[in-house]
N, C-alpha and C. Protein backbone atom coordinates (compact mmCIF):
# COMPACT_ATOMS: atom_id res chain seq x y z
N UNK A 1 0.84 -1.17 0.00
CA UNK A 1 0.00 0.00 0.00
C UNK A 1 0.89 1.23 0.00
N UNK A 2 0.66 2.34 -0.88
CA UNK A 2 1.39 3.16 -1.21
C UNK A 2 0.45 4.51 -0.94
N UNK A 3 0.73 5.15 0.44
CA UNK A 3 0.18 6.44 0.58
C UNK A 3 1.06 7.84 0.34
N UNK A 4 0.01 8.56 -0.25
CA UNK A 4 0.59 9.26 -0.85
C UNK A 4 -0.05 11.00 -0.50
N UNK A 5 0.78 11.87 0.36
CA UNK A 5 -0.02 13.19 0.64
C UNK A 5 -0.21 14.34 -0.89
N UNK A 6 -1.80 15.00 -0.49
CA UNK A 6 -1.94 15.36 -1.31
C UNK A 6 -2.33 17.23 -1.03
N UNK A 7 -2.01 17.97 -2.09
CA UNK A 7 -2.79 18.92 -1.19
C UNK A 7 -3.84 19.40 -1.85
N UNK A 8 -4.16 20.49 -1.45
CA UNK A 8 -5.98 20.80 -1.20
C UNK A 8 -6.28 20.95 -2.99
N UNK A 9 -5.55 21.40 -3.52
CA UNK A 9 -5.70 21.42 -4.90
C UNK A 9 -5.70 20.18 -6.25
N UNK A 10 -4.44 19.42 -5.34
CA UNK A 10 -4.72 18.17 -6.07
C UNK A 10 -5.94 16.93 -5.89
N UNK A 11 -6.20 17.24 -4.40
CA UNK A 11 -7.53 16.67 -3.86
C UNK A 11 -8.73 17.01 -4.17
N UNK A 12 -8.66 18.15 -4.77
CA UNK A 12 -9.62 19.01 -5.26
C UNK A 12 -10.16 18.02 -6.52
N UNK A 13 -8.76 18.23 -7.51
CA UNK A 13 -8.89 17.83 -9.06
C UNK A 13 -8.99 16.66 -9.08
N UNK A 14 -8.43 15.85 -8.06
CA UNK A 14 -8.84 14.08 -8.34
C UNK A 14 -10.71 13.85 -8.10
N UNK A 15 -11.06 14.25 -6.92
CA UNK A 15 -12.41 14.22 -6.73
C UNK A 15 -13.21 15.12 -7.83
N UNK A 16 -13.15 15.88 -8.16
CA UNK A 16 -13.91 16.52 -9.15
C UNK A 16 -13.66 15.15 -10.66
N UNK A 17 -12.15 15.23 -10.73
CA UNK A 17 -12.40 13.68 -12.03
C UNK A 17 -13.55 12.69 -11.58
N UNK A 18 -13.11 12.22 -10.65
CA UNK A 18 -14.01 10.80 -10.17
C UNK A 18 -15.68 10.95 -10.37
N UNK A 19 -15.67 12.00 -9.85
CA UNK A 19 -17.72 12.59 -10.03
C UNK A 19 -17.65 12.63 -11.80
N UNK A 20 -17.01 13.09 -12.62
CA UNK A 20 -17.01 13.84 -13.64
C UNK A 20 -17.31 11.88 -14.40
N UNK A 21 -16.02 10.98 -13.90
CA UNK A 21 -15.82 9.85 -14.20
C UNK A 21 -17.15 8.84 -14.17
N UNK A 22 -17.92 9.14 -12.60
CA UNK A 22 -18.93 8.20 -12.41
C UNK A 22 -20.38 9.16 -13.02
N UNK A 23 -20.40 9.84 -13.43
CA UNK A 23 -21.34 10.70 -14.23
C UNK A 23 -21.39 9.98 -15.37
N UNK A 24 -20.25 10.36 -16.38
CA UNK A 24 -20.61 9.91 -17.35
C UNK A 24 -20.61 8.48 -17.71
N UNK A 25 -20.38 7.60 -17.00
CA UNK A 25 -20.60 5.98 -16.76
C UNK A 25 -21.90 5.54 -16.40
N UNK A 26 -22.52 6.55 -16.07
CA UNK A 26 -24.27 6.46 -15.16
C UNK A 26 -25.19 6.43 -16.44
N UNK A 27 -26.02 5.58 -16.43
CA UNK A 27 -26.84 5.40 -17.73
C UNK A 27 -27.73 6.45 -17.29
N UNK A 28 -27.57 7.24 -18.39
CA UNK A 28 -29.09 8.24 -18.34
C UNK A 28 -30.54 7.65 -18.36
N UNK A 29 -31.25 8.40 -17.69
CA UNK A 29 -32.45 8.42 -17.62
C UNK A 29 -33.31 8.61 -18.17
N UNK A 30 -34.61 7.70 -18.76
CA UNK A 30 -35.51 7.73 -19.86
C UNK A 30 -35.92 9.14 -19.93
N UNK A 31 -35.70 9.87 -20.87
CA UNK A 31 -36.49 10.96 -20.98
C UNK A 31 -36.81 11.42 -22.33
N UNK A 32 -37.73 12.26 -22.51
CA UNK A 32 -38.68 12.32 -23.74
C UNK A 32 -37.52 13.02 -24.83
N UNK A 33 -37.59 12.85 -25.86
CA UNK A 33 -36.81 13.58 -26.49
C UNK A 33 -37.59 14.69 -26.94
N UNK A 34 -36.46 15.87 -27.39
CA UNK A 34 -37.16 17.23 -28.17
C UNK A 34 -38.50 17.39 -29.01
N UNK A 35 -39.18 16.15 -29.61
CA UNK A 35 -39.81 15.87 -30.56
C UNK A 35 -40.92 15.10 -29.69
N UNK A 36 -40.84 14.23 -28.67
CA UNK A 36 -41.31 13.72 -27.49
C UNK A 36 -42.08 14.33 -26.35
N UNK A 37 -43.22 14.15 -26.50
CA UNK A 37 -43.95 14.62 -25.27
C UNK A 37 -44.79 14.12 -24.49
N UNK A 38 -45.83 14.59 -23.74
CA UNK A 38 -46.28 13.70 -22.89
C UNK A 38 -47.96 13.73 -23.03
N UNK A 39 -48.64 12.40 -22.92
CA UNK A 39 -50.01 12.81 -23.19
C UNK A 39 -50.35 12.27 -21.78
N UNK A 40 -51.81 13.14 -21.80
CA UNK A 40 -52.73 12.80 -20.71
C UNK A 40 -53.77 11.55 -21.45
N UNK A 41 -54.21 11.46 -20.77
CA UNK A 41 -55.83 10.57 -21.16
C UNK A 41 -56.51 10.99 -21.95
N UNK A 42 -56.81 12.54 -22.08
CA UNK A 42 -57.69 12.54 -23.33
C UNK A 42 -56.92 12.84 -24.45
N UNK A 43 -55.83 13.28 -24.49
CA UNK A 43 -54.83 13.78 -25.52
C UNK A 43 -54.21 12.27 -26.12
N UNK A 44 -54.74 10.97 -25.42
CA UNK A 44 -54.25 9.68 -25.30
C UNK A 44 -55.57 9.40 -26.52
N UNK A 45 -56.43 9.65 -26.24
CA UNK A 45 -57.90 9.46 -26.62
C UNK A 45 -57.73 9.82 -27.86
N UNK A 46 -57.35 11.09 -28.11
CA UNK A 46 -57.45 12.22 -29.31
C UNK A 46 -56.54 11.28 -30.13
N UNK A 47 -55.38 10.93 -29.71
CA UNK A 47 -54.42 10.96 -30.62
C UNK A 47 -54.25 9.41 -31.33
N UNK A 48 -54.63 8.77 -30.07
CA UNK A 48 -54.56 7.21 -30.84
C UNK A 48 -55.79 7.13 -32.35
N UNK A 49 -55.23 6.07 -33.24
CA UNK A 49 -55.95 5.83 -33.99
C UNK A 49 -57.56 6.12 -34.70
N UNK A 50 -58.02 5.03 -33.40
CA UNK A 50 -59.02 4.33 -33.11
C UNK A 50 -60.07 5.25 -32.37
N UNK A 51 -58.95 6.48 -31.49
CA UNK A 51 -60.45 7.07 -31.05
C UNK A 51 -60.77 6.40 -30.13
N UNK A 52 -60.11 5.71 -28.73
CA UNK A 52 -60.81 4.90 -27.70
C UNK A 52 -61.93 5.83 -27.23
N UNK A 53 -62.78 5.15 -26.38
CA UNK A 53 -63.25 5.98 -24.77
C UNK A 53 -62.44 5.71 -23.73
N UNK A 54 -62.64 6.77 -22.53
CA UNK A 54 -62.09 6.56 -21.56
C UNK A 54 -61.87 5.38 -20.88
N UNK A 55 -62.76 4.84 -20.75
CA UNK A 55 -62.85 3.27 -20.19
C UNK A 55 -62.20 2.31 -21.04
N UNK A 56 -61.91 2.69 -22.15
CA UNK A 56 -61.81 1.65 -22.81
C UNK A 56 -59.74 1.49 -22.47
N UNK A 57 -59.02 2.72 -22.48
CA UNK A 57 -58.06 2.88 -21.92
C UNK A 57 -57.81 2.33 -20.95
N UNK A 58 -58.53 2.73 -19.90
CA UNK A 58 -58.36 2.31 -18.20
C UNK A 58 -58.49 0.89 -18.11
N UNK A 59 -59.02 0.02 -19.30
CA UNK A 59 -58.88 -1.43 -19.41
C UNK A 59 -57.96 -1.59 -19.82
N UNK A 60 -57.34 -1.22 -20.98
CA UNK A 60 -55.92 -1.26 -21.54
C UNK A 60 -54.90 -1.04 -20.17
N UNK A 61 -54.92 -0.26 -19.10
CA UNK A 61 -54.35 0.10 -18.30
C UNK A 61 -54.33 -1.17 -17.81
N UNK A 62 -55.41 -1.54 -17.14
CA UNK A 62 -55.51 -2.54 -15.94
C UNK A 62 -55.26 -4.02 -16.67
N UNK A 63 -55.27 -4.62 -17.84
CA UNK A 63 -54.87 -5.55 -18.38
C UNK A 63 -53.24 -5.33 -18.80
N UNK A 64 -52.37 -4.18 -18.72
CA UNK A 64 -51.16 -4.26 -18.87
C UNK A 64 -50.86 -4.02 -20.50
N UNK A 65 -51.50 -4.03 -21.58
CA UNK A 65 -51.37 -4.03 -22.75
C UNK A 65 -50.66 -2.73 -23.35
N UNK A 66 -50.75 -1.47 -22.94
CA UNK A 66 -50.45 -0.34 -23.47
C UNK A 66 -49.08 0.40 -22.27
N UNK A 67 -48.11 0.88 -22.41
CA UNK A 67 -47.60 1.71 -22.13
C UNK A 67 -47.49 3.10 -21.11
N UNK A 68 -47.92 3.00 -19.35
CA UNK A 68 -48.40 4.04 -19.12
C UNK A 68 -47.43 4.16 -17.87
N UNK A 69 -47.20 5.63 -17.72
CA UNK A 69 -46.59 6.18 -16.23
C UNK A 69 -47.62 6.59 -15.48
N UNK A 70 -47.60 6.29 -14.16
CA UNK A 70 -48.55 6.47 -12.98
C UNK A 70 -47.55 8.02 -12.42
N UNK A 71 -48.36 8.66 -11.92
CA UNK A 71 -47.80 10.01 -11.08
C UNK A 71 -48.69 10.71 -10.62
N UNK A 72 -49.04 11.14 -9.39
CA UNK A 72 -50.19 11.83 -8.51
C UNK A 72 -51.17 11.43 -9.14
N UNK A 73 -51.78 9.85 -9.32
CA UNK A 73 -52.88 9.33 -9.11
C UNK A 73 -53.47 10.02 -10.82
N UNK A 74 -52.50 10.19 -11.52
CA UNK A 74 -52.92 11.09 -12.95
C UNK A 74 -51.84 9.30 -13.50
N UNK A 75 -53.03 9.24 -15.29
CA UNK A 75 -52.00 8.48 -15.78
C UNK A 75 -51.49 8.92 -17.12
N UNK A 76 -50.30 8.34 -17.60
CA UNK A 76 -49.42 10.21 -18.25
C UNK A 76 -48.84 8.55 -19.10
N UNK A 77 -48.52 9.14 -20.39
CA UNK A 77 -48.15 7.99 -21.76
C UNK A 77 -47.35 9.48 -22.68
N UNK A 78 -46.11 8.36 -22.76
CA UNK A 78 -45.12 8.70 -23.78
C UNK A 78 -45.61 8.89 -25.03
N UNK A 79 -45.20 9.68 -25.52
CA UNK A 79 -45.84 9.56 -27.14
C UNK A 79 -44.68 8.51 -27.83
N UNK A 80 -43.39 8.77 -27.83
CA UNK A 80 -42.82 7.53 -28.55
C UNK A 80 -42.94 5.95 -28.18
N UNK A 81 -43.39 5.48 -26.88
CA UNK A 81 -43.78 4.32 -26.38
C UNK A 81 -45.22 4.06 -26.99
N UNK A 82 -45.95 4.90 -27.25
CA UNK A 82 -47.47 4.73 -27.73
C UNK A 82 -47.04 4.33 -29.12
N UNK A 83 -45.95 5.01 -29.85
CA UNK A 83 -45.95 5.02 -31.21
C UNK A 83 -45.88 3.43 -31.40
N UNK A 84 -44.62 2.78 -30.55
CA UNK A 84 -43.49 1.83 -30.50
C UNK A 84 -45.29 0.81 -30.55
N UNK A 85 -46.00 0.89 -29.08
CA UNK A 85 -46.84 0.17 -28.90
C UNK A 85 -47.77 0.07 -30.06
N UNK A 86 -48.27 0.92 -31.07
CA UNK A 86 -49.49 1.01 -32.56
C UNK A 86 -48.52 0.12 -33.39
N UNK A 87 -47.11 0.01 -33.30
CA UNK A 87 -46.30 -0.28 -34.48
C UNK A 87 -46.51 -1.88 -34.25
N UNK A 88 -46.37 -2.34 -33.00
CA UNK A 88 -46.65 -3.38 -32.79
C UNK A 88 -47.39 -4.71 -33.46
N UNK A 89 -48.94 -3.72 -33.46
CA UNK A 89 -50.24 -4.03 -33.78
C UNK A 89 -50.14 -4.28 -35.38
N UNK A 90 -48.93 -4.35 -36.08
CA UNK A 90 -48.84 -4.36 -37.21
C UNK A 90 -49.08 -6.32 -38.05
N UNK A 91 -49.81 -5.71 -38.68
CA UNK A 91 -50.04 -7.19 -39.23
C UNK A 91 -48.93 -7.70 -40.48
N UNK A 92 -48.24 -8.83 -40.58
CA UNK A 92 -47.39 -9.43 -41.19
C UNK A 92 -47.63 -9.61 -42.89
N UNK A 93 -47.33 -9.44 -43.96
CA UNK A 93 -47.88 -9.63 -45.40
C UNK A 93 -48.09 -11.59 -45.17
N UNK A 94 -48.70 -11.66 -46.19
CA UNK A 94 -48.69 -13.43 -46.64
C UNK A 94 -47.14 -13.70 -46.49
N UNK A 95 -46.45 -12.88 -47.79
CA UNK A 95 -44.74 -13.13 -47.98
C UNK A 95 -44.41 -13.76 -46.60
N UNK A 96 -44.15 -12.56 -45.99
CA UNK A 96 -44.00 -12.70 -44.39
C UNK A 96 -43.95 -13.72 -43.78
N UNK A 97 -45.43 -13.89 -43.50
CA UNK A 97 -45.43 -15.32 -42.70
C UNK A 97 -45.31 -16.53 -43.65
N UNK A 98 -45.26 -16.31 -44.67
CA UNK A 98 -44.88 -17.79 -45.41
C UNK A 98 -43.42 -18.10 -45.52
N UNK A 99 -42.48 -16.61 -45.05
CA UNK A 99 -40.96 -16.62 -45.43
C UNK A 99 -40.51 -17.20 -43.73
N UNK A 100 -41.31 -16.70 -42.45
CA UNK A 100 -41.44 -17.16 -41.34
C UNK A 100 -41.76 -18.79 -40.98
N UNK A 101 -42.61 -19.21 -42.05
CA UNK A 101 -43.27 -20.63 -42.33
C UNK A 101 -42.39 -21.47 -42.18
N UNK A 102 -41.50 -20.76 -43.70
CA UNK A 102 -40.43 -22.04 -44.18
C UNK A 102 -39.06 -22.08 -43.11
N UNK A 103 -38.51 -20.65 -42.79
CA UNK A 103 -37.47 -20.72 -41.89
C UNK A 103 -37.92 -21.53 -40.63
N UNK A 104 -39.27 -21.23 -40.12
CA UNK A 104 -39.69 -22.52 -38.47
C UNK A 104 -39.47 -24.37 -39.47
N UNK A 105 -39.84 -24.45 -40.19
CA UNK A 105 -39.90 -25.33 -41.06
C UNK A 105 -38.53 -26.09 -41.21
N UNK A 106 -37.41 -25.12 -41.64
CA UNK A 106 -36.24 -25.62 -42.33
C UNK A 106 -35.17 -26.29 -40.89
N UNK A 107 -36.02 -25.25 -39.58
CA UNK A 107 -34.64 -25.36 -38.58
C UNK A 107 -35.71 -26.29 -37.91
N UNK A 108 -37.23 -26.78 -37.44
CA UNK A 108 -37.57 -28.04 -37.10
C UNK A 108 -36.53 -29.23 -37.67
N UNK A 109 -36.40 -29.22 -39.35
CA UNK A 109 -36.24 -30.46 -39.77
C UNK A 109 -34.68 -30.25 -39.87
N UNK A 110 -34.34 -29.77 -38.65
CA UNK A 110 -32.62 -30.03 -38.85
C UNK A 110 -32.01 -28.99 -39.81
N UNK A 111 -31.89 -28.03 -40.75
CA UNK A 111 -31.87 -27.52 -41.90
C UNK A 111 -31.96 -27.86 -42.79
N UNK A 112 -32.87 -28.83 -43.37
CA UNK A 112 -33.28 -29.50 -44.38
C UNK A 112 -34.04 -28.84 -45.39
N UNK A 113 -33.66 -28.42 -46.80
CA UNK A 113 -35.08 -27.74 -47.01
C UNK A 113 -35.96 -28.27 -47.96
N UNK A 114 -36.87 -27.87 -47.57
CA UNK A 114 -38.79 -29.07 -47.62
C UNK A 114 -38.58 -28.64 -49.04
């Protein structure tokens, strides 16, 4: 073990590195980007597709299906997580699932192809 005195200035600049060090090693925190904002429930309402009702959300809520932050008893949805969540809902072409078909197909039968 090798101690080593330091003074108030160099103690200064090592601790200021180390914060500076474990800062930028710290995964940032989800946050909305510039383009990103935040909807309420009816702005949730307005903006989706479909045009829910209220209730029809608060089921989406309570079954887990959709995307939502809880905060003072208010419930608050990302607009890019909503997007991520509609993109989802996307249905596959024939191609698709027939190109999905043959690949489950080829690696069942060992890589054999049918």
């Amino acid at each position: 073990m090798i101690i080593v005195q330091l003074d108030s200035e160099q103690l200064n600049s090592l601790i200021q590195n180390a914060v500076r060090k474990v800062i930028s090693e710290t995964p940032k925190a989800i946050q909305p980007t510039d383009t990103d904002h935040w909807l309420d429930l009816t702005e949730l309402c307005n903006y989706h597709p479909d045009k829910p009702s209220k209730p029809t959300v608060y089921g989406w809520v309570n079954a887990g299906t959709i995307p939502v932050h809880k905060g003072c008893k208010k419930l608050r949805f990302l607009k890019s997580e909503i997007d991520d969540f509609l993109r989802q809902g996307r249905k596959r072409t024939r191609a698709e699932i027939e190109s999905n078909a043959h690949t489950y197909l080829a690696k069942k039968n060992g890589g054999q192809a049918l």
